[in-house]
C-alpha atoms as a PDB file:
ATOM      1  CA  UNK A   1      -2.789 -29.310  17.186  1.00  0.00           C
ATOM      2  CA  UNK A   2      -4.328 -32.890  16.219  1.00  0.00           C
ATOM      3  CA  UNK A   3      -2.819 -34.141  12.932  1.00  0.00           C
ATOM      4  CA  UNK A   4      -6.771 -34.282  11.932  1.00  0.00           C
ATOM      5  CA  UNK A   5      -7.542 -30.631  12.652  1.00  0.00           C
ATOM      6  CA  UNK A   6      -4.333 -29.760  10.485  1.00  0.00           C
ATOM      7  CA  UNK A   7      -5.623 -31.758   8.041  1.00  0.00           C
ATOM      8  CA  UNK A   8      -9.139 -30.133   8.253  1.00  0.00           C
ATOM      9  CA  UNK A   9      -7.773 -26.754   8.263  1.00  0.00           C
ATOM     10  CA  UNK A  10      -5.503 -27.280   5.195  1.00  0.00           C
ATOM     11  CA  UNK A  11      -8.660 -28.337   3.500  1.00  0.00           C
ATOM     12  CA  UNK A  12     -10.706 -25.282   4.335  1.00  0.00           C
ATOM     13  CA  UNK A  13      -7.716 -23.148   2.753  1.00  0.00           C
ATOM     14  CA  UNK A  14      -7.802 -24.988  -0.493  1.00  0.00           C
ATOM     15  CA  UNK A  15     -11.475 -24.119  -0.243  1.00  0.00           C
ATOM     16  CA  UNK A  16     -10.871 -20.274   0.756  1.00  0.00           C
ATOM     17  CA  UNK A  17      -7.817 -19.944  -2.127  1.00  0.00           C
ATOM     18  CA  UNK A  18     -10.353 -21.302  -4.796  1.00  0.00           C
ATOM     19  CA  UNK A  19     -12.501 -18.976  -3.482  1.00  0.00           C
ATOM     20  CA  UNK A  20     -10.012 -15.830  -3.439  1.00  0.00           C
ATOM     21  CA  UNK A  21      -8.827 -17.228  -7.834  1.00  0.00           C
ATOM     22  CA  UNK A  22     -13.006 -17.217  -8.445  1.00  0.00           C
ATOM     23  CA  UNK A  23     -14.400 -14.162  -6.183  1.00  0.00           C
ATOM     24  CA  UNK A  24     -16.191 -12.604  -9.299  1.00  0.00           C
ATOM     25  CA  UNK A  25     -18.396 -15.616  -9.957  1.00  0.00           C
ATOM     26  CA  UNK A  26     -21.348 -17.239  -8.082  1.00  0.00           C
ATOM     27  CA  UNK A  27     -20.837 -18.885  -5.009  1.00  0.00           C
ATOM     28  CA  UNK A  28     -21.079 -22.232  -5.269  1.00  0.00           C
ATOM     29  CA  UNK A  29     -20.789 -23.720  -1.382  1.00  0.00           C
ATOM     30  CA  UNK A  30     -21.704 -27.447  -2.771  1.00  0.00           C
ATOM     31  CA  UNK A  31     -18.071 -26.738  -5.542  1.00  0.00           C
ATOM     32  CA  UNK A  32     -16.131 -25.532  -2.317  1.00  0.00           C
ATOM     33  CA  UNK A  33     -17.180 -28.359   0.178  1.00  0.00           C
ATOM     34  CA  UNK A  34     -16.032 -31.053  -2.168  1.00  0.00           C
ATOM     35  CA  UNK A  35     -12.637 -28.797  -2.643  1.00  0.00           C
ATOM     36  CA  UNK A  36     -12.264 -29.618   1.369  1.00  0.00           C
ATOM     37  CA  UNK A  37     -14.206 -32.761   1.418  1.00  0.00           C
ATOM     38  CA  UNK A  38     -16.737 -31.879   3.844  1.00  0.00           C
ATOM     39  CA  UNK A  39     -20.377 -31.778   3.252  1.00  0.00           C
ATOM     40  CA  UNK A  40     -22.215 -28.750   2.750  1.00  0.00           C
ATOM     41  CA  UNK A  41     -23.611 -27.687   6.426  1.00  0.00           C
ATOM     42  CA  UNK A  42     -20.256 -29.345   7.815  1.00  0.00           C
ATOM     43  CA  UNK A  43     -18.396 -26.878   5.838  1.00  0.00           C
ATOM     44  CA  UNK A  44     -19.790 -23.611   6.157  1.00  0.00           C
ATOM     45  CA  UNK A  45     -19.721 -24.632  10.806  1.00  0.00           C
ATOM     46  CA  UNK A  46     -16.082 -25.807  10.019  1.00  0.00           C
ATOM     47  CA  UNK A  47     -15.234 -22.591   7.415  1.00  0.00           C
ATOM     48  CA  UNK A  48     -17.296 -20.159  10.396  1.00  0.00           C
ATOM     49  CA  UNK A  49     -15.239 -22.251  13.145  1.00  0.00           C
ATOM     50  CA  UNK A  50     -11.495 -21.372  11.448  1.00  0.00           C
ATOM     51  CA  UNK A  51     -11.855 -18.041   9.809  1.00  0.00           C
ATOM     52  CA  UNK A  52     -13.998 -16.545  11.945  1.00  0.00           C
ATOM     53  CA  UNK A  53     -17.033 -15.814   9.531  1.00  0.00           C
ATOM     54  CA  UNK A  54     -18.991 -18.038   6.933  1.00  0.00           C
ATOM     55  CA  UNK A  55     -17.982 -18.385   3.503  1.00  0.00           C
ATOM     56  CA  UNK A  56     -20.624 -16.037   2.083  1.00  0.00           C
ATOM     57  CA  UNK A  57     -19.417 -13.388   4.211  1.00  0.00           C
ATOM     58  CA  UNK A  58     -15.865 -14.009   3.302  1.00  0.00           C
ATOM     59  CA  UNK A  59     -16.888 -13.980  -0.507  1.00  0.00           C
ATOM     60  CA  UNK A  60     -18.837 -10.256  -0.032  1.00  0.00           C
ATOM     61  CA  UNK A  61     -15.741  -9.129   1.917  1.00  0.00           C
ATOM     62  CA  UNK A  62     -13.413 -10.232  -1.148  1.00  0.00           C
ATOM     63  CA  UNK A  63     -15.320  -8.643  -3.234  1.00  0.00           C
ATOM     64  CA  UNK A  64     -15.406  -5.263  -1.910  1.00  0.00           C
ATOM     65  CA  UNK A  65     -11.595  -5.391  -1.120  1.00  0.00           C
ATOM     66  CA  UNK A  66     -11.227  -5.761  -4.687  1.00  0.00           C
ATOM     67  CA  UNK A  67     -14.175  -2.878  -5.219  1.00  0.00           C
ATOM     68  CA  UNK A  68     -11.745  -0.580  -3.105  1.00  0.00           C
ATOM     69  CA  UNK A  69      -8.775  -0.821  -4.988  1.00  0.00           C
ATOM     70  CA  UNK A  70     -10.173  -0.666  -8.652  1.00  0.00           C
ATOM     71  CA  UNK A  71     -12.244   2.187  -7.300  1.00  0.00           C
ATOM     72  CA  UNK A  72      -9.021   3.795  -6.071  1.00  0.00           C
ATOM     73  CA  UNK A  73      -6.820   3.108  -9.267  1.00  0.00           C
ATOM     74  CA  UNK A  74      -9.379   3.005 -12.092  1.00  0.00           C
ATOM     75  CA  UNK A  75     -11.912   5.618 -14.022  1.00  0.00           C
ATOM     76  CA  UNK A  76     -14.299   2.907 -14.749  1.00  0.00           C
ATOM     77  CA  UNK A  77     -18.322   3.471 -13.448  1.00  0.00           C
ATOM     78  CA  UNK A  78     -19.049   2.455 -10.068  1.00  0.00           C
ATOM     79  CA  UNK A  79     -21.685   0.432 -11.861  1.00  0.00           C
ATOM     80  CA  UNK A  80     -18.784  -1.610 -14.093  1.00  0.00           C
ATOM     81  CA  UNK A  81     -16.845  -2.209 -10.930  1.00  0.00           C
ATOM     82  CA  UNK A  82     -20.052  -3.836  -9.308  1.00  0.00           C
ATOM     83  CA  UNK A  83     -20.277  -6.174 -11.692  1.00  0.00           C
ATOM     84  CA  UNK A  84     -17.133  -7.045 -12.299  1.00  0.00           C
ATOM     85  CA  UNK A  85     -16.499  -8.064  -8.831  1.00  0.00           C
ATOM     86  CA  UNK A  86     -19.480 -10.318  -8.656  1.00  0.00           C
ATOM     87  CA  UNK A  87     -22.160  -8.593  -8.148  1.00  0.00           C
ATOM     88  CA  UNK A  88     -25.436  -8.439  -9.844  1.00  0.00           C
ATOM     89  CA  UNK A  89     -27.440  -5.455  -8.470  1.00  0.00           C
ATOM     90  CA  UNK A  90     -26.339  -1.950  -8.242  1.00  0.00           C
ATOM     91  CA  UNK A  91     -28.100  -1.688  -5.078  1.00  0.00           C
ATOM     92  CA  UNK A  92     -26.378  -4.444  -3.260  1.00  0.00           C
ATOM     93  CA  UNK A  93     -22.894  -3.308  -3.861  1.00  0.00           C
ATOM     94  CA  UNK A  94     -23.620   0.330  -2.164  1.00  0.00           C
ATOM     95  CA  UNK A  95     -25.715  -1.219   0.494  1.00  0.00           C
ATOM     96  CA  UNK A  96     -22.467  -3.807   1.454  1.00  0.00           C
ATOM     97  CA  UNK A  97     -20.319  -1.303   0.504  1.00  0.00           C
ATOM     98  CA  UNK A  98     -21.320   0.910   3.061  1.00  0.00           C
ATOM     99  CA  UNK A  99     -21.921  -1.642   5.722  1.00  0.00           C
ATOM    100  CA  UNK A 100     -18.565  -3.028   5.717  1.00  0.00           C
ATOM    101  CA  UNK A 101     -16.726   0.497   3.945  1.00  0.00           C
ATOM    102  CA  UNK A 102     -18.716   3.007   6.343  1.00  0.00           C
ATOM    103  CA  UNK A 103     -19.351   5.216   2.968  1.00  0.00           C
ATOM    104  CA  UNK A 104     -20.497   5.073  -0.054  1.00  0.00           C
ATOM    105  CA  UNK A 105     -18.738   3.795  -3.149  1.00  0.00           C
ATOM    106  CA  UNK A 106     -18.630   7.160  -4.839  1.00  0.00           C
ATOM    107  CA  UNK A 107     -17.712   9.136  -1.415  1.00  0.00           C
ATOM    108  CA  UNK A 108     -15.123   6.144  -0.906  1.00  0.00           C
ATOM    109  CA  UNK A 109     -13.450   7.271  -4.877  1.00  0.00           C
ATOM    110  CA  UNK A 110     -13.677  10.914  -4.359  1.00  0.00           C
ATOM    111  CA  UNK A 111     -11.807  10.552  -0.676  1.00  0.00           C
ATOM    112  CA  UNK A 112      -9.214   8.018  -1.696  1.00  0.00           C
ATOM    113  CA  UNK A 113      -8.425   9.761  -5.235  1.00  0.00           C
ATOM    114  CA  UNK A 114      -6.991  12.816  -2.596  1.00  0.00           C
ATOM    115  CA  UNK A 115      -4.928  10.938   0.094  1.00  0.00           C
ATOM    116  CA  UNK A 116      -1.179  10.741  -1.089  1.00  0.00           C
ATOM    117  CA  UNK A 117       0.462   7.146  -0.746  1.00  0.00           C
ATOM    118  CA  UNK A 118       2.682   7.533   2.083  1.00  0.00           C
ATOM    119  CA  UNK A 119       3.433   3.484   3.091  1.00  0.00           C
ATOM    120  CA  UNK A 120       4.544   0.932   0.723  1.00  0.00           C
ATOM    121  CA  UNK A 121       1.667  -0.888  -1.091  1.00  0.00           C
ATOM    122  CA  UNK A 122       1.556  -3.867   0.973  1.00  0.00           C
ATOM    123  CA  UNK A 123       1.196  -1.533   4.217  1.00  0.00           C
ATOM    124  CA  UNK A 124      -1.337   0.506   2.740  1.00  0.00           C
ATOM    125  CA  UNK A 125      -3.663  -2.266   1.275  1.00  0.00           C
ATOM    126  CA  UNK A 126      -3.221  -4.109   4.844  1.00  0.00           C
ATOM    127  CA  UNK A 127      -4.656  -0.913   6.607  1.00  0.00           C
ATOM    128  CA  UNK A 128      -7.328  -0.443   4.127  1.00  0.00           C
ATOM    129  CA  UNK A 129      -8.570  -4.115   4.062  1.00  0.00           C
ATOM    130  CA  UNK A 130     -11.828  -4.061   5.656  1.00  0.00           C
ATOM    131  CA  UNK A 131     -11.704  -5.907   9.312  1.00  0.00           C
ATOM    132  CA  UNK A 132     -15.017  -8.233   8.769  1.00  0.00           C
ATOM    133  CA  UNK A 133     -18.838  -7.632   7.627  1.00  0.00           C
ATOM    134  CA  UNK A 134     -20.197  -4.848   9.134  1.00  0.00           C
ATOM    135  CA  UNK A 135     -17.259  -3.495  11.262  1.00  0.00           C
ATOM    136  CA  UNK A 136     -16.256  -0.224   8.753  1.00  0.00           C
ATOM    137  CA  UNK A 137     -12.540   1.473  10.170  1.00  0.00           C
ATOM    138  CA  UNK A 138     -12.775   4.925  11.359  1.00  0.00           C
ATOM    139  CA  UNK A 139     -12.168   7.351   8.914  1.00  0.00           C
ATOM    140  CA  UNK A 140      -8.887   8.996   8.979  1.00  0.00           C
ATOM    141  CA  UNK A 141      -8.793  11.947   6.497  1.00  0.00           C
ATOM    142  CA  UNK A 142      -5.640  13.031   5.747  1.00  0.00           C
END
């Protein structure tokens, strides 16, 4: 590898970290290209290029990983949970939810709150992390 696609990759994951530390807010791809120095079109081809989807995709993805778990460990609405991972509309979440989940939030709570931890943590929440946008995991019901 080139010492400038090093150097354009360790730009794009300065970009991807400040997105990971600010998931809950607005995306802002103009904020994140000057993080890697690139200009806005560049960055979301380069971002596509290296991680294998574009940064809005990434960002939804984030956000439902993070939808899982406090849907797994907390009592809170599935409405709260929306918004407090970024979301705005009730409807979105499900809809994404399902598409990259393969059920809904509420079906997703009532089946997880029932399967027993049997890995460590950092096993279980590598299974569970969903693959990419729109490619759910099969459903194994324990």
């Amino acid at each position: 590898m080139s010492r400038e696609a090093e150097d354009v990759n360790r730009r794009l994951l300065r970009a991807r970290d400040a997105m990971d530390r600010t998931f809950a807010e607005p995306l802002d791809v103009s904020a994140l290209a000057r993080i890697a120095y690139m200009s806005d079109a560049h960055f979301i081809r380069e971002f596509k290029r290296v991680f294998g989807e574009p940064p809005y995709r990434y960002l939804q993805r984030r956000r439902i990983e993070r939808a899982m778990f406090l849907l797994k460990h907390q009592d809170d609405a599935v409405t709260d949970i929306c918004m407090a991972v970024g979301f705005t509309s009730l409807g979105t979440f499900s809809r994404t939810f399902r598409t990259i989940v393969g059920e809904s939030p509420t079906a997703y709570r009532a089946r997880m709150r029932h399967v027993p931890q049997v890995a460590p943590t950092m096993f279980a929440m590598r299974w569970n992390r969903p693959s990419s946008f729109g490619e759910a995991r099969p459903r194994t019901d324990a």
